[in-house]
PDB file of N, CA and C in Angstrom:
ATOM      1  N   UNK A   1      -5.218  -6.620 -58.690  1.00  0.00           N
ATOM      2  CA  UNK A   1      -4.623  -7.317 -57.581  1.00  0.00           C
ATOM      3  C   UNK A   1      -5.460  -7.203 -56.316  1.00  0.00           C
ATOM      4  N   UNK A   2      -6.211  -6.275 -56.163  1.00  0.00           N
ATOM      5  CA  UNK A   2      -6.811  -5.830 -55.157  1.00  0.00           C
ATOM      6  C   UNK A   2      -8.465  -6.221 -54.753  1.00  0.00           C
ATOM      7  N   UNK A   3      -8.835  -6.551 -56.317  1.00  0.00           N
ATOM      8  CA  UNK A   3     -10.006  -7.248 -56.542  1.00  0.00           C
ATOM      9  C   UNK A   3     -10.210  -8.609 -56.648  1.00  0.00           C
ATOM     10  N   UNK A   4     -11.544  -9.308 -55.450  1.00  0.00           N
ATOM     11  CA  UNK A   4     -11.537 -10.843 -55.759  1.00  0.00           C
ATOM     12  C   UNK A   4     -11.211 -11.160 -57.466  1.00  0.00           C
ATOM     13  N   UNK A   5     -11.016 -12.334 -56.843  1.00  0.00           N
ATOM     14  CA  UNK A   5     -10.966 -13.367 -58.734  1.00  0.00           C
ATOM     15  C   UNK A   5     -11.728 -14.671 -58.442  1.00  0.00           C
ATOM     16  N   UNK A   6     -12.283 -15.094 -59.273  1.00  0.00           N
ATOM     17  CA  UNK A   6     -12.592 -16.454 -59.091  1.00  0.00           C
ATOM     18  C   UNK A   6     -11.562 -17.758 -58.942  1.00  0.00           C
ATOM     19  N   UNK A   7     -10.442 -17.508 -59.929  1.00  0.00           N
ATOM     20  CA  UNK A   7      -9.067 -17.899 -58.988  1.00  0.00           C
ATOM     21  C   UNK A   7      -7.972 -17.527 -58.701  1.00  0.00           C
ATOM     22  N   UNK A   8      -7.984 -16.537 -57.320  1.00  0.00           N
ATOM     23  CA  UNK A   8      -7.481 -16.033 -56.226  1.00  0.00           C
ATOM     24  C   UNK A   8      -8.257 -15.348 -55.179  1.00  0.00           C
ATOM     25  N   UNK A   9      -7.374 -15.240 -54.140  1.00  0.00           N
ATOM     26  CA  UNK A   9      -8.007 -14.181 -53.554  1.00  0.00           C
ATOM     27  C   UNK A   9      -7.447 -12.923 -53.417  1.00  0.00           C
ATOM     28  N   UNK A  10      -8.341 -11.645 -53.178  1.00  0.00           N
ATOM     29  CA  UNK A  10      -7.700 -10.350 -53.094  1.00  0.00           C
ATOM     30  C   UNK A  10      -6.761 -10.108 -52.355  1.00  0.00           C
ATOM     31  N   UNK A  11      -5.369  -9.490 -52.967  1.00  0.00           N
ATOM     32  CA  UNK A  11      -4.645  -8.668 -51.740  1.00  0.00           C
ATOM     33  C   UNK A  11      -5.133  -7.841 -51.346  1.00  0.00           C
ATOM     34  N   UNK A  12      -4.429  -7.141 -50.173  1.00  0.00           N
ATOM     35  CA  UNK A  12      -4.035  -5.970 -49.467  1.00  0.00           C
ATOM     36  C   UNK A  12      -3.748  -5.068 -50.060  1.00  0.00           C
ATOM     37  N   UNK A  13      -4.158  -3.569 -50.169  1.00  0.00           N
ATOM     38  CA  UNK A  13      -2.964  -2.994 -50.651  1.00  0.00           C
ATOM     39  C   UNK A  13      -1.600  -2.970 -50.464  1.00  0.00           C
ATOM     40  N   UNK A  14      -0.946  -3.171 -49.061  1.00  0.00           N
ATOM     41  CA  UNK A  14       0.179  -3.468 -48.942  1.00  0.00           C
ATOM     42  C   UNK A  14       0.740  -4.679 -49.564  1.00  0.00           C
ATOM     43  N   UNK A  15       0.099  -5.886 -49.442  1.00  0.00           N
ATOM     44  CA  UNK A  15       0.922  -7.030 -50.306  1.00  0.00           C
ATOM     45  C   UNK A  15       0.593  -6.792 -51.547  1.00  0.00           C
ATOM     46  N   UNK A  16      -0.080  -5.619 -52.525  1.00  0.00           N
ATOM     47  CA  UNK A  16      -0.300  -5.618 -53.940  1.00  0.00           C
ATOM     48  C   UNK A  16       1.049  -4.612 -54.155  1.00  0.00           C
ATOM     49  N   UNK A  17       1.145  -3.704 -53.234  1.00  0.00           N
ATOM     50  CA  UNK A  17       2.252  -2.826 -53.157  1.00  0.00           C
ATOM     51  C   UNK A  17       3.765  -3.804 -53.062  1.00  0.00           C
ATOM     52  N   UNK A  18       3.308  -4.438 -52.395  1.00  0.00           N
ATOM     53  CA  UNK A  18       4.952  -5.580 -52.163  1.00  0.00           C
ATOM     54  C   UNK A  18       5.079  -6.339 -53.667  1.00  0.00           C
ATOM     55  N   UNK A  19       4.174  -6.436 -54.399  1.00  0.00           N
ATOM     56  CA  UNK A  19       3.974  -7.334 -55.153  1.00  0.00           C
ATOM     57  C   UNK A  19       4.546  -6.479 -56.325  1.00  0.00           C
ATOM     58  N   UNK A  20       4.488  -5.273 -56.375  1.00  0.00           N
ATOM     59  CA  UNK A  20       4.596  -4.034 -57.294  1.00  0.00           C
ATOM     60  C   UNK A  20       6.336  -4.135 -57.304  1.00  0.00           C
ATOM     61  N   UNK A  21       6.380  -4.160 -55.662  1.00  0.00           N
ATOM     62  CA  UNK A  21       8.037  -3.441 -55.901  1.00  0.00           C
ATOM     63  C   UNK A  21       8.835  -4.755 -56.110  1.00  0.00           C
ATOM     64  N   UNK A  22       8.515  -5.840 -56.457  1.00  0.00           N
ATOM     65  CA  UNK A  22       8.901  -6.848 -56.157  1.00  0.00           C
ATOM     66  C   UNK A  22       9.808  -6.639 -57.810  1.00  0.00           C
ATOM     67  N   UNK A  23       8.729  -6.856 -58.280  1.00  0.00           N
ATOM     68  CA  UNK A  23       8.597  -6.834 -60.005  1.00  0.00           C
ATOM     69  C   UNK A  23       8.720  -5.484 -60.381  1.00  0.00           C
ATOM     70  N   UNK A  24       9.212  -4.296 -59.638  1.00  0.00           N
ATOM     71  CA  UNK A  24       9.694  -2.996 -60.726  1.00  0.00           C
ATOM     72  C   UNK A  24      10.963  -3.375 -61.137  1.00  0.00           C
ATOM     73  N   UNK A  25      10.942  -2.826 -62.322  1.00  0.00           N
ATOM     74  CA  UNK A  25      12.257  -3.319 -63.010  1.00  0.00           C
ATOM     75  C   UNK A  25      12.283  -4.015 -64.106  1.00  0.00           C
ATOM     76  N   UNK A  26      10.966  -5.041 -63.672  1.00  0.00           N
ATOM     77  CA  UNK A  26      10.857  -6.250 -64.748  1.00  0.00           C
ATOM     78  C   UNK A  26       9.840  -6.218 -65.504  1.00  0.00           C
ATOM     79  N   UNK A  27       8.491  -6.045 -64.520  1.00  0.00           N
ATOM     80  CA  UNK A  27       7.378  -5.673 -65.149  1.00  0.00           C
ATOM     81  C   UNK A  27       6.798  -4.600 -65.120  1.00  0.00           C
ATOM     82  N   UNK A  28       7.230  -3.391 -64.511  1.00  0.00           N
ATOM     83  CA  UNK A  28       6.239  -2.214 -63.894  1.00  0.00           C
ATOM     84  C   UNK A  28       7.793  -1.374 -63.670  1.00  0.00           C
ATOM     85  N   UNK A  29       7.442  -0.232 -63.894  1.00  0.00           N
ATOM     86  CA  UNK A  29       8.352   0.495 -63.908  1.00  0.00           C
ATOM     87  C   UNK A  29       8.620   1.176 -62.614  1.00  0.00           C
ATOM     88  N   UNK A  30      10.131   0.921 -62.685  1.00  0.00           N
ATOM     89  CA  UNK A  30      10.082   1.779 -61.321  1.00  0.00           C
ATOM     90  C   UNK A  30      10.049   2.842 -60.512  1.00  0.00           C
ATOM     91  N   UNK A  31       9.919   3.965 -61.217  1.00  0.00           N
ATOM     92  CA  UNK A  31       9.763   5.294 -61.508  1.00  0.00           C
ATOM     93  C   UNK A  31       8.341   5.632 -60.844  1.00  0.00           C
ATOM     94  N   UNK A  32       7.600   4.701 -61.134  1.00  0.00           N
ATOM     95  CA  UNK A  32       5.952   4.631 -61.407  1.00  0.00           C
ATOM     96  C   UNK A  32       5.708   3.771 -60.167  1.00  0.00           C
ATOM     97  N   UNK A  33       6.254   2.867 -59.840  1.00  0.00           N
ATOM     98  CA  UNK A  33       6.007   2.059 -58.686  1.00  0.00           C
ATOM     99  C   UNK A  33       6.257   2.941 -57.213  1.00  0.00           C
ATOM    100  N   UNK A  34       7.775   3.297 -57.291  1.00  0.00           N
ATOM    101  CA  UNK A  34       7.788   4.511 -56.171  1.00  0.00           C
ATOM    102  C   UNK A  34       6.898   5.763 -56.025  1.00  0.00           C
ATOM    103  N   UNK A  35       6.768   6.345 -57.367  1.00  0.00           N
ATOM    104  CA  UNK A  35       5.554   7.444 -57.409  1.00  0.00           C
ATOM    105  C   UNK A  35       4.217   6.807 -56.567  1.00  0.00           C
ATOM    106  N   UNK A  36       4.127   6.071 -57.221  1.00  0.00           N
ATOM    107  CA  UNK A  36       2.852   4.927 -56.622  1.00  0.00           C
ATOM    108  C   UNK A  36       2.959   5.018 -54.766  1.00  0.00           C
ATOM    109  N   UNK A  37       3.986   4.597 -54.533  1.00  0.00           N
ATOM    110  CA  UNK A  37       4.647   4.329 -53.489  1.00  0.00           C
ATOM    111  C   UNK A  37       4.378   5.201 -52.210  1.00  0.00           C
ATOM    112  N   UNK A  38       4.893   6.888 -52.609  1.00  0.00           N
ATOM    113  CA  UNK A  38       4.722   7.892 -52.311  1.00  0.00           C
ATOM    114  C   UNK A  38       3.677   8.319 -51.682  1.00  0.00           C
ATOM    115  N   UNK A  39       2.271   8.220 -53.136  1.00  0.00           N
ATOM    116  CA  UNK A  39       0.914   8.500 -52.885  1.00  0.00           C
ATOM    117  C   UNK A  39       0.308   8.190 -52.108  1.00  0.00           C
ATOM    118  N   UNK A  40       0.273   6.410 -51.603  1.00  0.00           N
ATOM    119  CA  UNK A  40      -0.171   6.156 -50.960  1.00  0.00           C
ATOM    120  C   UNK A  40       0.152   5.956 -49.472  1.00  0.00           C
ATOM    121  N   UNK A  41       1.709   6.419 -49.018  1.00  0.00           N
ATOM    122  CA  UNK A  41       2.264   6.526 -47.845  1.00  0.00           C
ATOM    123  C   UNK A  41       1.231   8.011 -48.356  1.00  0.00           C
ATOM    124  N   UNK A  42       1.381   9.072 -48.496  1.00  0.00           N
ATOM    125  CA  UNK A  42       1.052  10.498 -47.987  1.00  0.00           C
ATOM    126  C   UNK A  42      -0.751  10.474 -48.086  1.00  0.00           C
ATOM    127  N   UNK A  43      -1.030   9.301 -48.450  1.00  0.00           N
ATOM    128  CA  UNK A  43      -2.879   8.998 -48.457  1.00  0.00           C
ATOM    129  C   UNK A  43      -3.012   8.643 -47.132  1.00  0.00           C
ATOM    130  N   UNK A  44      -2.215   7.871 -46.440  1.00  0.00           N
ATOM    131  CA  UNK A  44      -2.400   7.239 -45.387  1.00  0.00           C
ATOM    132  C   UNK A  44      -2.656   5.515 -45.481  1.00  0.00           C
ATOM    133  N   UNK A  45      -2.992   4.950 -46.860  1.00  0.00           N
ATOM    134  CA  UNK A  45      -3.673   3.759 -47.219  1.00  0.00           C
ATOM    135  C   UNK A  45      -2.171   2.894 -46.651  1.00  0.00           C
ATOM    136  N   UNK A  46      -1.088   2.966 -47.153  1.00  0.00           N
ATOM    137  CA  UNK A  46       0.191   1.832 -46.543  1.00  0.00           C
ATOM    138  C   UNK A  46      -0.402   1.719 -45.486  1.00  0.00           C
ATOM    139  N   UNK A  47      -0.258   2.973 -44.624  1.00  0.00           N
ATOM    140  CA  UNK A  47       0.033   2.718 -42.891  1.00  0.00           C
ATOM    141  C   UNK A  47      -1.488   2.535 -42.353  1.00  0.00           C
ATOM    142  N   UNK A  48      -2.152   2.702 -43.011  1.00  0.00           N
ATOM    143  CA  UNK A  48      -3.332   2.106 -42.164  1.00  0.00           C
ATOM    144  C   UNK A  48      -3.573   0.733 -42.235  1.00  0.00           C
ATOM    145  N   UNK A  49      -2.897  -0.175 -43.410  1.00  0.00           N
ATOM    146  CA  UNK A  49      -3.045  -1.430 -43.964  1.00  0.00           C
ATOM    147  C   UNK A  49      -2.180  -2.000 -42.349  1.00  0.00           C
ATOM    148  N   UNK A  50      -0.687  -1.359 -42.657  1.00  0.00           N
ATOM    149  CA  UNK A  50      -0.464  -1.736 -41.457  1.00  0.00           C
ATOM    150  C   UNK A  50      -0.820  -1.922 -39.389  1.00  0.00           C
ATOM    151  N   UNK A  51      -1.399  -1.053 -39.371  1.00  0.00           N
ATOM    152  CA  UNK A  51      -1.772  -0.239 -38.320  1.00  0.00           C
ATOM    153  C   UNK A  51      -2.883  -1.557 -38.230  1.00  0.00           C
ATOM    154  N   UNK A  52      -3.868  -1.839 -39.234  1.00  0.00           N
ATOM    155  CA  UNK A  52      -4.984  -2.898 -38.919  1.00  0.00           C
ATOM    156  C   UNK A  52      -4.374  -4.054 -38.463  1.00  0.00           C
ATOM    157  N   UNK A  53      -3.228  -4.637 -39.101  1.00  0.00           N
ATOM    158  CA  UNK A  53      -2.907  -5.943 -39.207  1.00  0.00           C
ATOM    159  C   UNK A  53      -1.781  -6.302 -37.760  1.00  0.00           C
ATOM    160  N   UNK A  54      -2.064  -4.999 -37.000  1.00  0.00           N
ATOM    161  CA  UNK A  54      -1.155  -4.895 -36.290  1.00  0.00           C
ATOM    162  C   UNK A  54      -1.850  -5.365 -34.857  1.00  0.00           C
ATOM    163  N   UNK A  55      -3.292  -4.789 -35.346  1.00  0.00           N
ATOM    164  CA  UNK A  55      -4.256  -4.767 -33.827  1.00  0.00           C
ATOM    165  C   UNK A  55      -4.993  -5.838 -33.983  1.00  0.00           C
TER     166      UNK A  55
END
């Protein structure tokens, strides 16, 4: 999700993350999506995604 494609373009981690929780449940588990979730709030990667898109 995070990597160009020839057709698309790359998300964000945050909109690959939105994209995650969108579809836990259905396609991706949700157990694994929040774990996911977690990591990368306590990495810093969410809030810096935000923090850019902010300035």
């Amino acid at each position: 999700m995070t990597a160009e494609r020839s057709y698309r373009s790359k998300l964000t981690p945050m909109e690959a993350f939105i994209e995650l929780k969108k579809r836990a449940g259905t396609f991706y588990s949700p157990e694994i999506v929040n774990a996911l979730g977690e990591v990368l709030m306590a990495s810093g990667e969410l809030i810096k995604q935000q923090d850019q898109k902010a300035a």
